[in-house]
C-alpha atoms as a PDB file:
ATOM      1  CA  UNK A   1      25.854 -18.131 -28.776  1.00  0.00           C
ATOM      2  CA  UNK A   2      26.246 -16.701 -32.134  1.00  0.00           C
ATOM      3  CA  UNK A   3      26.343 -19.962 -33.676  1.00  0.00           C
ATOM      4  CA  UNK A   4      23.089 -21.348 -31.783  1.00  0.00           C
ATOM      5  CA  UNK A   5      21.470 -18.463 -33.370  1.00  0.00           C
ATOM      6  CA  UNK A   6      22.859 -18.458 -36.505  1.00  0.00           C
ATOM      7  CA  UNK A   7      22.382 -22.525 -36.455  1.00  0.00           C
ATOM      8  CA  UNK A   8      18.674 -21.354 -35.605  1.00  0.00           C
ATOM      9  CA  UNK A   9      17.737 -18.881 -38.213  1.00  0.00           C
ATOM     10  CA  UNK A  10      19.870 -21.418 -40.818  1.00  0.00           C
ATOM     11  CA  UNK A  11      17.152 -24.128 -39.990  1.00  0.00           C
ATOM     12  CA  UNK A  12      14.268 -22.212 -41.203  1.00  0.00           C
ATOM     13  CA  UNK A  13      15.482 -21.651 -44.357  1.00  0.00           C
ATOM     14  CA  UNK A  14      16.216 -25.675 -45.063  1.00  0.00           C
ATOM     15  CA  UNK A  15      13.421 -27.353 -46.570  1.00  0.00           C
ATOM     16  CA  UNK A  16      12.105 -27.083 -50.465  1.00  0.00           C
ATOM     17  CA  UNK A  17       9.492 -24.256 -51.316  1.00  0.00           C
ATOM     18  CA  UNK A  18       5.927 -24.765 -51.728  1.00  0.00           C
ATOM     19  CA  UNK A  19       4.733 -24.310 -55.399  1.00  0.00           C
ATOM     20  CA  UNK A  20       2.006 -21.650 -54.551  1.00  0.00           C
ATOM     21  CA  UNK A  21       2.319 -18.038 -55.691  1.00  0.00           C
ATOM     22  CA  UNK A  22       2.563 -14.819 -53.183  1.00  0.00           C
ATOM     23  CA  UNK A  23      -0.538 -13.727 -52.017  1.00  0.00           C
ATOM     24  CA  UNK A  24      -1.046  -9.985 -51.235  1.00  0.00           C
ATOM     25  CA  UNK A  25       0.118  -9.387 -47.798  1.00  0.00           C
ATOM     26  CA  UNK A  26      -1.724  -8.804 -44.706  1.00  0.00           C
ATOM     27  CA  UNK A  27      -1.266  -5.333 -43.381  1.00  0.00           C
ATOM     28  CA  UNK A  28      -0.239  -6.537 -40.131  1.00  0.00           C
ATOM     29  CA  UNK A  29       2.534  -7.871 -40.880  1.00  0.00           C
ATOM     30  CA  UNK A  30       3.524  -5.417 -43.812  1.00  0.00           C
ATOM     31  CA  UNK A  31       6.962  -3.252 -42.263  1.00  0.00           C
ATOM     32  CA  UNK A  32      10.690  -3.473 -40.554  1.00  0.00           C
ATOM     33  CA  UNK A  33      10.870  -5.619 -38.052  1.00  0.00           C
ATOM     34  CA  UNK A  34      13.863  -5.991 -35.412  1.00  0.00           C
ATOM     35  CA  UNK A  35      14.244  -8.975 -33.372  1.00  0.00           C
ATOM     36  CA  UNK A  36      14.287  -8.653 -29.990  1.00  0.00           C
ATOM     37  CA  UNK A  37      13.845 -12.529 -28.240  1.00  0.00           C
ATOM     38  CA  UNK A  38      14.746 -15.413 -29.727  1.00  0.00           C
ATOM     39  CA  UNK A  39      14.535 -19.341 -28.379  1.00  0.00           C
ATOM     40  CA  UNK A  40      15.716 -22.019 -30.096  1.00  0.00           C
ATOM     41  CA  UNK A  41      14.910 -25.598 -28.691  1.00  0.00           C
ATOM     42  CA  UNK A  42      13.799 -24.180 -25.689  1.00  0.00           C
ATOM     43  CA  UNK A  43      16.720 -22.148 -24.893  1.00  0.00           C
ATOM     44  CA  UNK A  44      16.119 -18.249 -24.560  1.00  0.00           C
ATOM     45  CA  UNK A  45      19.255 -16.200 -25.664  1.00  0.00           C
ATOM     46  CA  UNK A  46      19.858 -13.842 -23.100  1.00  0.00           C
ATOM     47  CA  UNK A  47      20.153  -9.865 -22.978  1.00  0.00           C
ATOM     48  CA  UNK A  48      24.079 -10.089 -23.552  1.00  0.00           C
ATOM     49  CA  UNK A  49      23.953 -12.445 -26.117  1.00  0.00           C
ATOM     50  CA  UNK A  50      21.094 -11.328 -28.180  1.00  0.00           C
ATOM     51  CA  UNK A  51      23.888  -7.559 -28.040  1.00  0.00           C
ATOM     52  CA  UNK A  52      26.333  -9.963 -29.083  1.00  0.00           C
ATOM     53  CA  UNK A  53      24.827 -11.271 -31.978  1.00  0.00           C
ATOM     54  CA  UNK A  54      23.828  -7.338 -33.194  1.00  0.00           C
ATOM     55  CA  UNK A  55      20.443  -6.397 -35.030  1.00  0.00           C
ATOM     56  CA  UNK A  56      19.005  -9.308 -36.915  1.00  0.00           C
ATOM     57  CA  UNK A  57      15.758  -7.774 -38.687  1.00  0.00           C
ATOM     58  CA  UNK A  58      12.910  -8.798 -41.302  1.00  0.00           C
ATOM     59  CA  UNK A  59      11.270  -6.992 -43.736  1.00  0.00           C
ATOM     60  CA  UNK A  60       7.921  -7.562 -45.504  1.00  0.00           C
ATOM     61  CA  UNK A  61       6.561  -5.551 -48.147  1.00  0.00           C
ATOM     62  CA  UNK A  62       3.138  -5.436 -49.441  1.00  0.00           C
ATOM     63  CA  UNK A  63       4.142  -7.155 -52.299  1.00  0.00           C
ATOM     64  CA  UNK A  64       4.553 -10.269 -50.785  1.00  0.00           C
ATOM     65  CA  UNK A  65       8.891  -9.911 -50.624  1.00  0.00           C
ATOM     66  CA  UNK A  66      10.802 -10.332 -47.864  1.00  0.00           C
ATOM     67  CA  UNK A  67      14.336  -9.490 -46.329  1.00  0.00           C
ATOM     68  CA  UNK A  68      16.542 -10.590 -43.751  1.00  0.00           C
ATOM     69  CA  UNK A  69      19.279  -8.520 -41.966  1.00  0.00           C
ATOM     70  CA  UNK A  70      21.915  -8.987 -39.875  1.00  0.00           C
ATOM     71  CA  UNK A  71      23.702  -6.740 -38.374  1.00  0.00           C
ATOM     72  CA  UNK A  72      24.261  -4.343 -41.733  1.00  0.00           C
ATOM     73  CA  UNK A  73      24.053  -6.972 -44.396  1.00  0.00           C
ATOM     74  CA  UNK A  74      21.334  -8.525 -46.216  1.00  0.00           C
ATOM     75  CA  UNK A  75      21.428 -12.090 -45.610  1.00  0.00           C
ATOM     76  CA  UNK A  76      18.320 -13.427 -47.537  1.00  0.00           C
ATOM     77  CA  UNK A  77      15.818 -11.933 -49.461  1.00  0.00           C
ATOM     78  CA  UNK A  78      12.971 -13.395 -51.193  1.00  0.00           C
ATOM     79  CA  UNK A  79       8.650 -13.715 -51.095  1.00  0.00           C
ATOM     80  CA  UNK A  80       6.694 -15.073 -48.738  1.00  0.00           C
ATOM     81  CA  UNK A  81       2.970 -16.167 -48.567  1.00  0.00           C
ATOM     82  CA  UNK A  82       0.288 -16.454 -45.870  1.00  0.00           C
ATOM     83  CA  UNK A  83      -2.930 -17.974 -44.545  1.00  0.00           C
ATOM     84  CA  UNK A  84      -4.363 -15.897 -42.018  1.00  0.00           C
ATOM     85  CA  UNK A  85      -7.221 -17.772 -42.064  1.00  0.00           C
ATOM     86  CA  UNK A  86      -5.995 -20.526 -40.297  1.00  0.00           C
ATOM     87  CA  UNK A  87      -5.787 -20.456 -36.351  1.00  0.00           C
ATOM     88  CA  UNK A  88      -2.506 -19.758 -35.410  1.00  0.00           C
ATOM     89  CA  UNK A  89      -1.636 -17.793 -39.085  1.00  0.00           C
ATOM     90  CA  UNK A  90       0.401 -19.621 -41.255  1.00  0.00           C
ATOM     91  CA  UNK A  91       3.218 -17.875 -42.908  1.00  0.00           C
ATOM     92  CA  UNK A  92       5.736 -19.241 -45.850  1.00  0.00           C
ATOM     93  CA  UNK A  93       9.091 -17.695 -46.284  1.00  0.00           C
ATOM     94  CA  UNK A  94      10.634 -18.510 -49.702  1.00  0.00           C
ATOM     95  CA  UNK A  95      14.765 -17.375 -49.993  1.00  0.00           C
ATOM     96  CA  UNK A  96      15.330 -16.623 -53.465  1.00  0.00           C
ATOM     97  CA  UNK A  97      18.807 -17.262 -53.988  1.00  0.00           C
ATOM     98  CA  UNK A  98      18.034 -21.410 -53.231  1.00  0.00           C
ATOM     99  CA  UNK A  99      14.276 -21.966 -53.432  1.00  0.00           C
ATOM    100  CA  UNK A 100      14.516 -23.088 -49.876  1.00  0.00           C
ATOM    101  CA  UNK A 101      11.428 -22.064 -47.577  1.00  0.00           C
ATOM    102  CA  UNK A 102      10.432 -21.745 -43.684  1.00  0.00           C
ATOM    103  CA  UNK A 103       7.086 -22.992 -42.702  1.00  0.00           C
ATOM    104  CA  UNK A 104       6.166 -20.999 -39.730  1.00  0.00           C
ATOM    105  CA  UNK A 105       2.972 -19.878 -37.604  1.00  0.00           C
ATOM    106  CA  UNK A 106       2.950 -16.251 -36.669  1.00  0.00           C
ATOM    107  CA  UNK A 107       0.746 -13.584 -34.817  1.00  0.00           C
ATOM    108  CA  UNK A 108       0.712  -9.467 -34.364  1.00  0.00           C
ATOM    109  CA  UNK A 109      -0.421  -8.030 -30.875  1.00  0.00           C
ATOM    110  CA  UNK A 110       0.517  -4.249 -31.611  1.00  0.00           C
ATOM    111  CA  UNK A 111       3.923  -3.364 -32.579  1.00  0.00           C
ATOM    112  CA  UNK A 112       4.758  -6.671 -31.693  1.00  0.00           C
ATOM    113  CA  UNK A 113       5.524  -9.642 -34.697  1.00  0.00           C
ATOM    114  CA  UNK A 114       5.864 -13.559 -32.846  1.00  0.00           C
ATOM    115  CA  UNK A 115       7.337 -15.981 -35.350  1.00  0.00           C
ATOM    116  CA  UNK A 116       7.414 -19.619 -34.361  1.00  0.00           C
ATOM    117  CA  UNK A 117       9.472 -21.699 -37.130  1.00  0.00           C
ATOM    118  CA  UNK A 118      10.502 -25.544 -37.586  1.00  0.00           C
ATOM    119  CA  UNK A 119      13.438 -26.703 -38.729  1.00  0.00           C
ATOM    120  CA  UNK A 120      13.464 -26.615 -42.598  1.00  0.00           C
ATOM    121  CA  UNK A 121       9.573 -26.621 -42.832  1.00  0.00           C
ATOM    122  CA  UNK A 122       8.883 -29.909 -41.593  1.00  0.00           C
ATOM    123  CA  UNK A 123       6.156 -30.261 -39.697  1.00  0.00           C
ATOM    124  CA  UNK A 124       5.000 -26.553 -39.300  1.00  0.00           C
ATOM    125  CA  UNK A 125       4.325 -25.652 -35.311  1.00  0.00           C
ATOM    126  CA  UNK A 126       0.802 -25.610 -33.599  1.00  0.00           C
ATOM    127  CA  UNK A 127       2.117 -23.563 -30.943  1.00  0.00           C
ATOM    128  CA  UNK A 128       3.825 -20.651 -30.472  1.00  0.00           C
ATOM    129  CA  UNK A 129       6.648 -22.155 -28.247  1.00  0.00           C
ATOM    130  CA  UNK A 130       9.919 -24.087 -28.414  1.00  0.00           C
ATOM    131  CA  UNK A 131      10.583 -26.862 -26.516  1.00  0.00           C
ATOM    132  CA  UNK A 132      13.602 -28.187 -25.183  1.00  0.00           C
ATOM    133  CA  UNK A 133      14.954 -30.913 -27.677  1.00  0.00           C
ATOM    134  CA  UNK A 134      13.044 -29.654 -30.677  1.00  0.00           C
ATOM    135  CA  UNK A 135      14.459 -27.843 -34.183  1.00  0.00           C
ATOM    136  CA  UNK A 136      11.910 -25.308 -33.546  1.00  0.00           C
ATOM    137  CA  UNK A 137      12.769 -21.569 -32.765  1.00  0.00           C
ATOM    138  CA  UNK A 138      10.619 -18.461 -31.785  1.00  0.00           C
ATOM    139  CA  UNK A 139      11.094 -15.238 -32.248  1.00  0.00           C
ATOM    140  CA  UNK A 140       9.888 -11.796 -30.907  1.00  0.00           C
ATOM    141  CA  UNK A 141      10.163  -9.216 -33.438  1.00  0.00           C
ATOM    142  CA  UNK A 142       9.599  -4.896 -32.644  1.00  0.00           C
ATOM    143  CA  UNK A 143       7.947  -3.165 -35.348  1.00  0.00           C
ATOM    144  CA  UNK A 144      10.737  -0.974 -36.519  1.00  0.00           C
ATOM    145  CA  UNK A 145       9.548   3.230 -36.575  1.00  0.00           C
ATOM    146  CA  UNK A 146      10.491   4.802 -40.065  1.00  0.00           C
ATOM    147  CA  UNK A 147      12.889   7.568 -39.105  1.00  0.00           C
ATOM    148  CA  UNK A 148      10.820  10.695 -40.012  1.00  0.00           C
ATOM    149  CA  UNK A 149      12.405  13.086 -42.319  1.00  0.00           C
END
């Protein structure tokens, strides 16, 4: 399992980045996020191998930067843009360290983040689901509570 997902969260980081700049980000999705389901070509990981795998979490600033963790270690880091005009949200993830970017549709009920990404970018999902046979993977992401001081 810890290769499907790792396979998985490789993919959306495969394609070239779009030229535009960051946009300010929407406050919805501004905050730590922990993931807490994840599918990949329509296969769910279950409860014992999502503990397996450890904490995988995202984290986007209002400053249009992001950050992926797993487990303890940063494992990409870069911006991101949006259009949250569009119906389902479109969201750009662009990894610093190799220009590469994901090309993904994503919504925010509550504390609740659902990220629905294609393989490399290509052809960016209309739905927020991943069929069997398909590159593309969804995720459902907890809003992370900042430990109060």
């Amino acid at each position: 399992m810890n290769s499907f997902l790792a396979l998985g969260v490789a993919f959306t980081l495969l394609a070239p980045a779009p030229k535009d700049a960051p946009k300010k980000a929407p406050p919805a999705i501004v905050g730590e996020w922990e993931c807490v389901e994840f599918t990949g070509g329509g296969r769910t990981a279950t409860p014992i191998e999502m503990k397996e795998i450890g904490y995988i979490g995202y984290e986007f600033t209002a400053e249009g930067k992001f950050r992926m963790r797993k487990r303890d270690e940063v494992t990409s880091e870069g911006t991101y843009n949006f259009d949250s005009s569009k119906d389902p949200a479109e969201l750009n993830v662009i990894v610093a360290k190799n220009g590469r970017f994901a090309a993904s549709i994503y919504k925010v009920e509550k504390d609740t983040l659902i990220l629905c990404s294609a393989e490399g970018g290509k052809d960016r999902p209309t739905k927020f689901e991943s069929p069997a046979g398909t590159r593309i993977i969804l995720m459902k992401l907890k809003r992370v509570e900042k430990k109060k001081e």
